[in-house]
C-alpha atoms as a PDB file:
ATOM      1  CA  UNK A   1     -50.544 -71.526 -45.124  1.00  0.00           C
ATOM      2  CA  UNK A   2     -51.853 -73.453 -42.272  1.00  0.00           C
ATOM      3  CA  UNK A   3     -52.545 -71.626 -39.082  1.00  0.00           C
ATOM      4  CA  UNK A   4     -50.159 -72.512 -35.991  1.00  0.00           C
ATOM      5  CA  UNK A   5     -53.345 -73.191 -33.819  1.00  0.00           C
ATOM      6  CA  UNK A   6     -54.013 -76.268 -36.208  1.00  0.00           C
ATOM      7  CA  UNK A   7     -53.138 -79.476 -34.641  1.00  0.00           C
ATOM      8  CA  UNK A   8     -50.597 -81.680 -36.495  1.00  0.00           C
ATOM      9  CA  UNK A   9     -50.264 -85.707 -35.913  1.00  0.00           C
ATOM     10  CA  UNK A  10     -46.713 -86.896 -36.389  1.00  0.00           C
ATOM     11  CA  UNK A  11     -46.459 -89.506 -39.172  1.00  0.00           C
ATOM     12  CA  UNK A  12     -45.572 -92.394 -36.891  1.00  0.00           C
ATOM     13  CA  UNK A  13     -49.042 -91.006 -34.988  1.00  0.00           C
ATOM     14  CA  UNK A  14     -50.927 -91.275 -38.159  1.00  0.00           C
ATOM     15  CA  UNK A  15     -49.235 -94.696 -39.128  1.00  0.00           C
ATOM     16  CA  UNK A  16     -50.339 -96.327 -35.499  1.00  0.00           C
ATOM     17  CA  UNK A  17     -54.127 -94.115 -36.367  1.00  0.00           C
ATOM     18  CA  UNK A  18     -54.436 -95.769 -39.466  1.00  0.00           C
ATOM     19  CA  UNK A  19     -52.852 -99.356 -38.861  1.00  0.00           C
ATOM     20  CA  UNK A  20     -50.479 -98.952 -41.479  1.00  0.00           C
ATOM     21  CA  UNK A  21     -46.892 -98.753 -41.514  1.00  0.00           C
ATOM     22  CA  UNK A  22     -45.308 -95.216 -41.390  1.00  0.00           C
ATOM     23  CA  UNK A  23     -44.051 -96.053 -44.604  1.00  0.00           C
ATOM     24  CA  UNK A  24     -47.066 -96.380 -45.987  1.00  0.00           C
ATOM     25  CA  UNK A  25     -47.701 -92.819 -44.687  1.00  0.00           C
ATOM     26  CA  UNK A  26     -44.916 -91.696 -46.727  1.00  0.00           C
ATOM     27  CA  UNK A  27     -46.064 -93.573 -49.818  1.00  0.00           C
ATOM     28  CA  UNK A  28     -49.476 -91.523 -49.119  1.00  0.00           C
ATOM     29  CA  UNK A  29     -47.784 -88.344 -48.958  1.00  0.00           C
ATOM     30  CA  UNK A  30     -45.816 -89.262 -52.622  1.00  0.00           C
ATOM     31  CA  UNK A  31     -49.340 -90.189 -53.944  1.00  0.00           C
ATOM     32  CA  UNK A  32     -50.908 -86.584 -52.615  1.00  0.00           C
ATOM     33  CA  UNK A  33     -53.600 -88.510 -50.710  1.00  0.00           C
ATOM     34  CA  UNK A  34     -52.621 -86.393 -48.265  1.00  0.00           C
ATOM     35  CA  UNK A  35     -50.285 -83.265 -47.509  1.00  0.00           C
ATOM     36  CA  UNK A  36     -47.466 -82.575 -44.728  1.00  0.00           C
ATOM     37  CA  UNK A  37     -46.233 -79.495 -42.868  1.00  0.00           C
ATOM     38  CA  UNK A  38     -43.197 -79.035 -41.281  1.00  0.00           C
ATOM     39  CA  UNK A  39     -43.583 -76.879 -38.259  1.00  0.00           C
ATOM     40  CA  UNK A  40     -40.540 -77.228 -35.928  1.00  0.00           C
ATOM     41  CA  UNK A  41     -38.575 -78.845 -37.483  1.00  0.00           C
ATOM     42  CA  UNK A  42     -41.287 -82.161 -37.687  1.00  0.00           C
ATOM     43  CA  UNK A  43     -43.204 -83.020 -40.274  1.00  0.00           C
ATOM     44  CA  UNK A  44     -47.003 -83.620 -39.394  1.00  0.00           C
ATOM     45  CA  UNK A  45     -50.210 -83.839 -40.915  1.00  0.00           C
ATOM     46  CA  UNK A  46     -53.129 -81.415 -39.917  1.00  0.00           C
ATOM     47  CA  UNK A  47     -55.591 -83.784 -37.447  1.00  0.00           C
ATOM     48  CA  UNK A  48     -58.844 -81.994 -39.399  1.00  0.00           C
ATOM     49  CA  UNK A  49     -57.452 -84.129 -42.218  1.00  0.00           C
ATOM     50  CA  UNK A  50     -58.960 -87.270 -40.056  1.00  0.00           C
ATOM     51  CA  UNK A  51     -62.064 -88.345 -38.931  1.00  0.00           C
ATOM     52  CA  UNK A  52     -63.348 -89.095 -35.017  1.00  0.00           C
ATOM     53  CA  UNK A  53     -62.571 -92.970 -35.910  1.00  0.00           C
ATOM     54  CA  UNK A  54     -58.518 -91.469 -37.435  1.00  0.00           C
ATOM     55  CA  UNK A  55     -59.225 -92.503 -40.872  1.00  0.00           C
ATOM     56  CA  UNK A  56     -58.639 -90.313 -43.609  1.00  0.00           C
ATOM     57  CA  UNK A  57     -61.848 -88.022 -44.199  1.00  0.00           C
ATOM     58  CA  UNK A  58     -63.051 -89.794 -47.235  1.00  0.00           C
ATOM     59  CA  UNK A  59     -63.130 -86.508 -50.013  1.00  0.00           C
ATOM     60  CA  UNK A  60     -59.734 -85.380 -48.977  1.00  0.00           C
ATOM     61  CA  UNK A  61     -57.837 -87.429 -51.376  1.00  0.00           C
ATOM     62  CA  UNK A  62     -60.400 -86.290 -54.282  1.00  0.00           C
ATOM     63  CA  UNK A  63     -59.916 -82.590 -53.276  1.00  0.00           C
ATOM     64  CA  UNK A  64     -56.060 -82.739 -53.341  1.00  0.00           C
ATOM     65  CA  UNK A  65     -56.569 -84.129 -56.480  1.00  0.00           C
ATOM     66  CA  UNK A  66     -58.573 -81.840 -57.727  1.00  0.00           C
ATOM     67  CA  UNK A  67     -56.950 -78.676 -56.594  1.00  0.00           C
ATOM     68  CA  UNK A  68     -53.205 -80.610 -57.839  1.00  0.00           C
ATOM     69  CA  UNK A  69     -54.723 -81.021 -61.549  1.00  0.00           C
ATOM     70  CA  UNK A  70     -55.652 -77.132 -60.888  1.00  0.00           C
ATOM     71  CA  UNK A  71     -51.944 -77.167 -60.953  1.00  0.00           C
ATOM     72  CA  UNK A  72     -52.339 -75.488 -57.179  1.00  0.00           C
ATOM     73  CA  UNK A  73     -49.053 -76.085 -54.809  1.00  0.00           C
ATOM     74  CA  UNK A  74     -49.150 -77.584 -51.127  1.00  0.00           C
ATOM     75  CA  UNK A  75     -49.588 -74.266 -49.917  1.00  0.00           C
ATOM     76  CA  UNK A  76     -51.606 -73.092 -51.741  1.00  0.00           C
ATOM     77  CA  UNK A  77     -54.356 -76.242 -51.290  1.00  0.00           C
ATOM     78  CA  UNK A  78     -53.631 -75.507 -47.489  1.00  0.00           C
ATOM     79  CA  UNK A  79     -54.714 -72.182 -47.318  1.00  0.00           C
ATOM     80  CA  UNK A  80     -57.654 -72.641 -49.454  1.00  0.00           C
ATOM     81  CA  UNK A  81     -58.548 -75.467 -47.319  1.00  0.00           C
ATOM     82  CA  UNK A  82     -58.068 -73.267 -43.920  1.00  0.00           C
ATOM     83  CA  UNK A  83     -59.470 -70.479 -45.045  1.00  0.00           C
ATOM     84  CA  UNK A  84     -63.341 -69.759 -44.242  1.00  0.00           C
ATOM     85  CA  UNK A  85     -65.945 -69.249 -46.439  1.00  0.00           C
ATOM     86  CA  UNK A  86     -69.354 -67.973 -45.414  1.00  0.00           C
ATOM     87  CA  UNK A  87     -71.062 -69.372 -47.825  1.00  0.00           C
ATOM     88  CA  UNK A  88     -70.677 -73.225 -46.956  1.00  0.00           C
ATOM     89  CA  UNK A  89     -70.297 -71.900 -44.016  1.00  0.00           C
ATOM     90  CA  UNK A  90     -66.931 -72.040 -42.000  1.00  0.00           C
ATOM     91  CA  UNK A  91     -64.042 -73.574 -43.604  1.00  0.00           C
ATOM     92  CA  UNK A  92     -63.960 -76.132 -46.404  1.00  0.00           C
ATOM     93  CA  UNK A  93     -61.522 -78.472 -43.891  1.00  0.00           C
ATOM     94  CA  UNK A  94     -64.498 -78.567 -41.381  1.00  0.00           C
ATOM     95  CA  UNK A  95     -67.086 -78.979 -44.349  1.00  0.00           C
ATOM     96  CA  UNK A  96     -65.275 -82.067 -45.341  1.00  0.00           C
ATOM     97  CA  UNK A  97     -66.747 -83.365 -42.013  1.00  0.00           C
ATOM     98  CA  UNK A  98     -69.931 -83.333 -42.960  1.00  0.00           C
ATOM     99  CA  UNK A  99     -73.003 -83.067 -45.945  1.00  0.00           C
ATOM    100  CA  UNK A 100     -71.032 -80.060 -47.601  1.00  0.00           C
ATOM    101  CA  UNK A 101     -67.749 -82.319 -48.255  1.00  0.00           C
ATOM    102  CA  UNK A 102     -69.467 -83.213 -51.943  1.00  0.00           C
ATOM    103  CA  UNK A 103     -70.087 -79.011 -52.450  1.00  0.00           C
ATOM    104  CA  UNK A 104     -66.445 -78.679 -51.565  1.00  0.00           C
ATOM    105  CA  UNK A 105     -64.823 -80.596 -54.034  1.00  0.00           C
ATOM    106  CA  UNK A 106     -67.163 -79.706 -56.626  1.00  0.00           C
ATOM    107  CA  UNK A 107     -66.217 -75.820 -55.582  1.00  0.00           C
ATOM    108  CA  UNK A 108     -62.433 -76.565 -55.916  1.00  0.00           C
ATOM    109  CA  UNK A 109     -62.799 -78.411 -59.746  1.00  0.00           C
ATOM    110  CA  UNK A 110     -65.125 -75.355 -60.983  1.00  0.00           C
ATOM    111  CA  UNK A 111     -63.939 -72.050 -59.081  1.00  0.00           C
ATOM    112  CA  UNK A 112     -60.836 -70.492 -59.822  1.00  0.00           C
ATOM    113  CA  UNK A 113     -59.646 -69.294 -56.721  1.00  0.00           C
END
């Protein structure tokens, strides 16, 4: 799943981040435009899922998608997510960041994995 070094924003954090309402955080979370973790007790959002400006990264909400129509759980998006890959290279969360985000999703929709 998602490793404990990963930094999670509480939703009320990513409400104030995004200028929205927490419960339009939650409504987010219904639509899988994004995924939560409970760690603690709390239920946060991994801060890789955001960019430098705390918007969404803009091909996360494809790639849930994707992976969800893959019929892939929460967890099992997460760790595929988290987990590196030397041939982007690093991790496809950090990939998202930059020109690989398009190789990404396109890697999710045709690879089994």
């Amino acid at each position: 799943m998602l490793p404990d070094t990963e930094t999670l924003l509480a939703l009320p954090d990513v409400a104030e981040n995004l200028g929205v309402p927490v419960t339009r955080v939650h409504q987010m979370l219904r639509d899988h435009e994004l995924i939560a973790v409970r760690r603690d007790g709390v239920m946060g959002i991994p801060e890789r899922f955001f960019d430098a400006d705390g918007q969404v990264v803009r091909f996360l909400p494809g790639l849930i998608t994707v992976m969800r129509d893959g019929k892939y759980s929460e967890e099992e998006i997460l760790r595929w997510i988290f987990t590196e890959d030397d041939s982007l290279p690093g991790r496809p969360v950090d990939a998202l960041h930059g020109d690989l985000a398009r190789e990404v999703v396109r890697r999710a929709a045709a690879e089994p994995f």
